[in-house]
C-alpha atoms as a PDB file:
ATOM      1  CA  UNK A   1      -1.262 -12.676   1.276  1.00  0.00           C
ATOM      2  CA  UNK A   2      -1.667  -8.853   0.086  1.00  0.00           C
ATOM      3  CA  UNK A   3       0.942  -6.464   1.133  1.00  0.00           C
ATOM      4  CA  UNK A   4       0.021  -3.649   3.564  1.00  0.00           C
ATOM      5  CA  UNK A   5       1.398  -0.696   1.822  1.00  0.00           C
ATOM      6  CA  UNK A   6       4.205   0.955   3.659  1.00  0.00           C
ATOM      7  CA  UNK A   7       3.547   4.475   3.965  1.00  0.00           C
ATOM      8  CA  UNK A   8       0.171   2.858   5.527  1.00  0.00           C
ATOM      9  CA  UNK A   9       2.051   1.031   8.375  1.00  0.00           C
ATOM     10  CA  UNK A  10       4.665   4.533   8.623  1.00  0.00           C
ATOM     11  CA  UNK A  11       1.377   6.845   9.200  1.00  0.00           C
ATOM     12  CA  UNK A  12       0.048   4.575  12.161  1.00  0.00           C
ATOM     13  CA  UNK A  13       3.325   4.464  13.936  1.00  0.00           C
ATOM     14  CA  UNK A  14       3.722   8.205  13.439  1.00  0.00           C
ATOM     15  CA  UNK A  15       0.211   9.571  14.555  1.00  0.00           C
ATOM     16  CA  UNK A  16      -0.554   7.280  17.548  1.00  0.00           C
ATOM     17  CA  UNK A  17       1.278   6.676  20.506  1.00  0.00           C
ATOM     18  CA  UNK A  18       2.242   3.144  21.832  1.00  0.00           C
ATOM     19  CA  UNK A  19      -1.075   2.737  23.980  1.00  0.00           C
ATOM     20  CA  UNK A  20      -3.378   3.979  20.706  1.00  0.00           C
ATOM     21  CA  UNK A  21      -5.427   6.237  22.900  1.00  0.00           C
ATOM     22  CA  UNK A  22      -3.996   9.415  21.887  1.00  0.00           C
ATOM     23  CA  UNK A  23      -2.813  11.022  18.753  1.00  0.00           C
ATOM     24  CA  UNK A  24       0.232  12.645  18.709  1.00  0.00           C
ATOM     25  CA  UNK A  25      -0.829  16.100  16.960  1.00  0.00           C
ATOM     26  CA  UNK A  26      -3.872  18.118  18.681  1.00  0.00           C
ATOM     27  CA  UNK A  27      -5.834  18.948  15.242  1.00  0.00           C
ATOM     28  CA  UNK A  28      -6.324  14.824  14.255  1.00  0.00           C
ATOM     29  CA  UNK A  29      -9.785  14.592  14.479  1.00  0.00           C
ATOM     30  CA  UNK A  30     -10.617  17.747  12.686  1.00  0.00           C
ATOM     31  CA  UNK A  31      -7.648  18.234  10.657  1.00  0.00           C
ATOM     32  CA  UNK A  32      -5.640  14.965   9.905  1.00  0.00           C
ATOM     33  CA  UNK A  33      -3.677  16.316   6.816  1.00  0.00           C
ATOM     34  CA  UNK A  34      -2.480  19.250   8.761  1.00  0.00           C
ATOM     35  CA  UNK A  35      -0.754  16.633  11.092  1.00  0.00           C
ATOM     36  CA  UNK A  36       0.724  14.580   8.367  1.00  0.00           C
ATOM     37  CA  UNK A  37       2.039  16.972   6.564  1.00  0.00           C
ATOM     38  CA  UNK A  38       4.393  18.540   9.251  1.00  0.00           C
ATOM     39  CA  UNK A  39       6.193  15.307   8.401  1.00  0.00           C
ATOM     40  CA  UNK A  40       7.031  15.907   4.964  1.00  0.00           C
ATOM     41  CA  UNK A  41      10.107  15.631   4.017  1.00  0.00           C
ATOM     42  CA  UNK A  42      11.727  18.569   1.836  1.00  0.00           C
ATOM     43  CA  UNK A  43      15.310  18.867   0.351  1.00  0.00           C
ATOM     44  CA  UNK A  44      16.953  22.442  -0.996  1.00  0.00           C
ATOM     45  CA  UNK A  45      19.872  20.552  -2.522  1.00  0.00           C
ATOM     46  CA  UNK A  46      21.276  17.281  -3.689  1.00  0.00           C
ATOM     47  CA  UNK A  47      24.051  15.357  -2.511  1.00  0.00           C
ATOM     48  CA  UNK A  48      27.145  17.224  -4.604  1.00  0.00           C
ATOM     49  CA  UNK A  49      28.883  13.846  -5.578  1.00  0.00           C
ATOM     50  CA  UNK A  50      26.323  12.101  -6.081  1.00  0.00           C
ATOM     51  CA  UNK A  51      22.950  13.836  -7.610  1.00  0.00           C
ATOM     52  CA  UNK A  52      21.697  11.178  -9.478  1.00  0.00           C
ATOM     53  CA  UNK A  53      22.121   7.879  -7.316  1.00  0.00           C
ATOM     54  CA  UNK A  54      19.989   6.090  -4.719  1.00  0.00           C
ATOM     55  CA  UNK A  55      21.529   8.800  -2.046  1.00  0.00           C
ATOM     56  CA  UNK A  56      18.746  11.204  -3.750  1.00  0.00           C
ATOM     57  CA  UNK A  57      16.117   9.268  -3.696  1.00  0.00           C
ATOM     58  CA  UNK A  58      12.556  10.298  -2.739  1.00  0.00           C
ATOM     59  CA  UNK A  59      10.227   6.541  -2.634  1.00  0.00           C
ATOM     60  CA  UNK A  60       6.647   6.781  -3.999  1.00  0.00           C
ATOM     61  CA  UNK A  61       4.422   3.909  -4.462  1.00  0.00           C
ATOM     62  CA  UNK A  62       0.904   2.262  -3.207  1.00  0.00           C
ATOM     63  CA  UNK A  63       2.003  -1.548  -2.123  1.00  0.00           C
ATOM     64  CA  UNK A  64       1.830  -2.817  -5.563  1.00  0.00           C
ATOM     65  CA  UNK A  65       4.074  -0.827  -7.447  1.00  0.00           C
ATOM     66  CA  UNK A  66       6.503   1.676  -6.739  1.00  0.00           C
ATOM     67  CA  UNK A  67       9.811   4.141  -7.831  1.00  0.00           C
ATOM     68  CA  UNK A  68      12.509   5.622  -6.189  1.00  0.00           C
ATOM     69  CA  UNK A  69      11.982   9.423  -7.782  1.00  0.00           C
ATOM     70  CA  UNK A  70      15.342  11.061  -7.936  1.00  0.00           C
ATOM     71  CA  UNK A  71      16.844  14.124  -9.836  1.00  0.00           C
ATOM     72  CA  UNK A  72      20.191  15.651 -11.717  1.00  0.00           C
ATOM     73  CA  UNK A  73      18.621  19.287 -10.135  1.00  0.00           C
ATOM     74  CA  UNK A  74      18.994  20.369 -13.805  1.00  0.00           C
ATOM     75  CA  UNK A  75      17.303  18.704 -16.556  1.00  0.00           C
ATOM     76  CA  UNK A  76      16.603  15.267 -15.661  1.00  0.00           C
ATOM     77  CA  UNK A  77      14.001  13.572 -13.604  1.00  0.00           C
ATOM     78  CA  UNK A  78      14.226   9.368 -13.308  1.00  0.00           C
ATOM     79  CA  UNK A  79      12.490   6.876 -11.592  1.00  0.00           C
ATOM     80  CA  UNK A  80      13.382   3.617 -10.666  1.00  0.00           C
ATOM     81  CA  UNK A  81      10.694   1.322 -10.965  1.00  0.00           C
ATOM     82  CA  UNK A  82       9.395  -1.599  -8.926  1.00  0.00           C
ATOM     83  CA  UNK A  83       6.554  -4.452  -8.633  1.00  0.00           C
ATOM     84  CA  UNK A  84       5.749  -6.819  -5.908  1.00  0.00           C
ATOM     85  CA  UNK A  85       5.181  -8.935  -9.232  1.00  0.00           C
ATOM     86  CA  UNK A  86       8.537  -8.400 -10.316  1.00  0.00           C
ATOM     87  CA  UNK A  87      11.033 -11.904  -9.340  1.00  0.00           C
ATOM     88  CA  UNK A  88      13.525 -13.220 -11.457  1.00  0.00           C
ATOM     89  CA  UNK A  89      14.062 -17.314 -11.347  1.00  0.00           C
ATOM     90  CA  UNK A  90      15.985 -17.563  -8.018  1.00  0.00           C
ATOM     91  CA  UNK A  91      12.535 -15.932  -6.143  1.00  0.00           C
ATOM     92  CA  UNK A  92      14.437 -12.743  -5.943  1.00  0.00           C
ATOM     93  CA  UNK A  93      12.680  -9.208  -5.995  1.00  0.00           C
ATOM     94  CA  UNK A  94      14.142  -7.656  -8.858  1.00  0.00           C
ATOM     95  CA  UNK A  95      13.694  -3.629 -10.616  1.00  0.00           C
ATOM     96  CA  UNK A  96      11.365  -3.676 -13.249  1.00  0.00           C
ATOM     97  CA  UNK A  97      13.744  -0.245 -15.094  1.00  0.00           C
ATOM     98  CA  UNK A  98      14.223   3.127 -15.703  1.00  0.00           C
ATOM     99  CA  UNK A  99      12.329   6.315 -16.607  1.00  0.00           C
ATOM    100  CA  UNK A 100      14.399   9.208 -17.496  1.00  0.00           C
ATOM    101  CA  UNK A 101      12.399  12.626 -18.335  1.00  0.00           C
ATOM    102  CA  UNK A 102      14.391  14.841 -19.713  1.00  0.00           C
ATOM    103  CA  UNK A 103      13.511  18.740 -20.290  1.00  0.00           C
ATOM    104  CA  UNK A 104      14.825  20.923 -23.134  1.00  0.00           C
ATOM    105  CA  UNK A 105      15.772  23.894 -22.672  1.00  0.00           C
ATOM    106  CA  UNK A 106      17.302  23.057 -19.255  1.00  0.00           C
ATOM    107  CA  UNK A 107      15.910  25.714 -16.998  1.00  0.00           C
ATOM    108  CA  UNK A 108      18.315  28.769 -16.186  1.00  0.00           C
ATOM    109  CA  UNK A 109      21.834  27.886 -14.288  1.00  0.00           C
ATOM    110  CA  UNK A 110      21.400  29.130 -10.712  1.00  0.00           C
ATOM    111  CA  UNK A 111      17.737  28.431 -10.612  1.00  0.00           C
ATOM    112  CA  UNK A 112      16.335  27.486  -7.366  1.00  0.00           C
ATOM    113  CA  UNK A 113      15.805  24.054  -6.160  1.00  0.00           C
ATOM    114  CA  UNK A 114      13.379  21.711  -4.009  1.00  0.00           C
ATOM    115  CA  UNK A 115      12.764  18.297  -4.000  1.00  0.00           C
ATOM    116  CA  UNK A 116       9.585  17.422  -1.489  1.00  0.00           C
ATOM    117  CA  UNK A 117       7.960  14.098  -0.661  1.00  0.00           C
ATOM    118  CA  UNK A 118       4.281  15.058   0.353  1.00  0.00           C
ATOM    119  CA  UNK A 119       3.464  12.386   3.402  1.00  0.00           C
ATOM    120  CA  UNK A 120      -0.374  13.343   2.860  1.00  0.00           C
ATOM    121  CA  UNK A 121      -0.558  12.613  -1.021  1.00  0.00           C
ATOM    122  CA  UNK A 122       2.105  10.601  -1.425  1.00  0.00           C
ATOM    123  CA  UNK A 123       3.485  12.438  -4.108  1.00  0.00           C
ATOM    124  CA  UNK A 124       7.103  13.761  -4.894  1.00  0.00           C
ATOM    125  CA  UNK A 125       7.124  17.074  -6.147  1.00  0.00           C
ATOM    126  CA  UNK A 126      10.434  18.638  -7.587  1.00  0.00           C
ATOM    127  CA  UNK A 127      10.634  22.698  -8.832  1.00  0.00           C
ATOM    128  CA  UNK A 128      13.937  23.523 -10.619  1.00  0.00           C
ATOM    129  CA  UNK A 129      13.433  27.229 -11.102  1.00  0.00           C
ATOM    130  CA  UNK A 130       9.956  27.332 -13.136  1.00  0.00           C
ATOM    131  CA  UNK A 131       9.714  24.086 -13.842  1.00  0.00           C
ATOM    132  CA  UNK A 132       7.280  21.888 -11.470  1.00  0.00           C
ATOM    133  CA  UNK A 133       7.088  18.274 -11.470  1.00  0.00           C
ATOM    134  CA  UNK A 134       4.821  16.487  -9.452  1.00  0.00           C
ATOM    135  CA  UNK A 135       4.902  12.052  -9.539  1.00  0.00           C
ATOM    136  CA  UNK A 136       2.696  10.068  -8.333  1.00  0.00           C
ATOM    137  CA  UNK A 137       1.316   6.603  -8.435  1.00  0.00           C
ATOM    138  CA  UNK A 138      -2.620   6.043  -8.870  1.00  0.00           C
ATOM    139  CA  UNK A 139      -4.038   3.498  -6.136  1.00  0.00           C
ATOM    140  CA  UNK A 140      -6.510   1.980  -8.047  1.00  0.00           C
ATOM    141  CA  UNK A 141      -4.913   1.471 -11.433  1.00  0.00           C
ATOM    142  CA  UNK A 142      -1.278   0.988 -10.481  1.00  0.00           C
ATOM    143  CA  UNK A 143      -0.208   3.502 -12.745  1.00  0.00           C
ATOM    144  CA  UNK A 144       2.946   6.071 -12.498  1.00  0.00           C
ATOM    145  CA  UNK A 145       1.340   9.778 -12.897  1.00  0.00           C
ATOM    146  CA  UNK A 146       3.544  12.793 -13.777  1.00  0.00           C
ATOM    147  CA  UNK A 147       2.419  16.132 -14.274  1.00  0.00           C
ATOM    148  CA  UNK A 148       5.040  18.823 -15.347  1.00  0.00           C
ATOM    149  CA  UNK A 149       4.112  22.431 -15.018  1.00  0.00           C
ATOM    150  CA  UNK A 150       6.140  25.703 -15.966  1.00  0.00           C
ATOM    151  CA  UNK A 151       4.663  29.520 -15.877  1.00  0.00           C
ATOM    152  CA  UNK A 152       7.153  31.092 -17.820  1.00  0.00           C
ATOM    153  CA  UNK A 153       8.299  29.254 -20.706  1.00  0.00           C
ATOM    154  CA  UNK A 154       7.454  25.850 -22.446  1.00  0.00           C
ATOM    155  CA  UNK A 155       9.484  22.575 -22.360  1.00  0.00           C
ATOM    156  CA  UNK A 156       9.850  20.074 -24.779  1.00  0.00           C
ATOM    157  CA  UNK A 157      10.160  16.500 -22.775  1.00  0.00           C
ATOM    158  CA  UNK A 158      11.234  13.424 -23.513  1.00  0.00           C
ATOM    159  CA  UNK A 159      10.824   9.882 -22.179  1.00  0.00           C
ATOM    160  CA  UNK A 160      13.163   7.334 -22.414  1.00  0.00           C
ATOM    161  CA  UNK A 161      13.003   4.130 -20.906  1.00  0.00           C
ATOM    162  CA  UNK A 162      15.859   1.156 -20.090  1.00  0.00           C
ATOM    163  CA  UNK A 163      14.393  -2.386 -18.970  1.00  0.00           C
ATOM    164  CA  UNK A 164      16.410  -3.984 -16.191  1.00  0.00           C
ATOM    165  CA  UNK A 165      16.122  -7.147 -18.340  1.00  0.00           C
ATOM    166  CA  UNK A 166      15.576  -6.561 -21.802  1.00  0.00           C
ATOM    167  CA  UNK A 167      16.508  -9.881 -22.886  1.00  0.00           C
ATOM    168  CA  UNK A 168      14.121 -12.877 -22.543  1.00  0.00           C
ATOM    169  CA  UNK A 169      15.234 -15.416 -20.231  1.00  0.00           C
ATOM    170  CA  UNK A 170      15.588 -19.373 -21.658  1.00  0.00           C
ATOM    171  CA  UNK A 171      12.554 -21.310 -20.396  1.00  0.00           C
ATOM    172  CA  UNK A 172      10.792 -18.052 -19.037  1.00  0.00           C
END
């Protein structure tokens, strides 16, 4: 049986009303990603205890795969990725690992912050001062896209990535 991805399932509940006769925003039929995106969701600060747990998370996937995007808000972006492929040997969904991007210099103390998940796109976009990050994951290829964008100065990045399991498993 193939999953139904979620965000799928999340859209119809949130557009159409119980009888499915009338959508819930007055533009649908000639402007559907007008009404979807008024349900974006859009942080201007992290948790203070906790920036760089599950708390923070933004999800991002297309039924297949999938991360949980989160942030430090300085110089770090991570994501937490997942398969519908991925069970260990007691048939238990497991984490697949961890991206960590990091960005050198980090940009300027103080520097504004927002942390977005686009409904329309699925995409998590994150802007720490100049720096842009946008993450996304490709529907037909099952791949993790992120594009990084600055317009004042560059970045050097760096990519470093920790398997959940790194060992191999006896018999497996």
């Amino acid at each position: 049986m193939k999953m139904k991805p979620p965000l799928k399932i999340l859209l119809l509940f949130i557009l159409y009303r119980v009888d499915n006769t009338t959508a819930l925003c007055d533009t649908w039929a000639t402007d559907p990603v007008s009404c979807v995106k008024q349900y974006n969701i859009e942080w201007d600060h992290l948790l203070p205890d906790t920036p760089t747990t599950w708390v923070n998370t933004m999800p991002i996937g297309n039924g297949v795969v999938g991360a949980n995007v989160y942030t430090d808000g300085v110089s770090k972006v991570s994501l937490l990725l997942s398969s519908q492929e991925a069970w260990n040997e007691a048939s238990q969904l497991i984490k697949l690992g961890t991206v960590d991007i990091t960005y050198t210099p980090s940009p300027p103390q103080g520097s504004t912050f927002k942390q977005t998940l686009d409904i329309s796109t699925g995409t998590v976009q994150i802007s720490i001062g100049d720096l842009s990050v946008s993450i996304w994951v490709d529907a037909h290829s099952n791949t993790f896209m992120v594009n990084h964008t600055s317009s004042v100065r560059s970045y050097n990045v760096g990519y470093y990535i920790t398997l959940a399991r790194p060992e191999e498993v006896d018999g497996y």
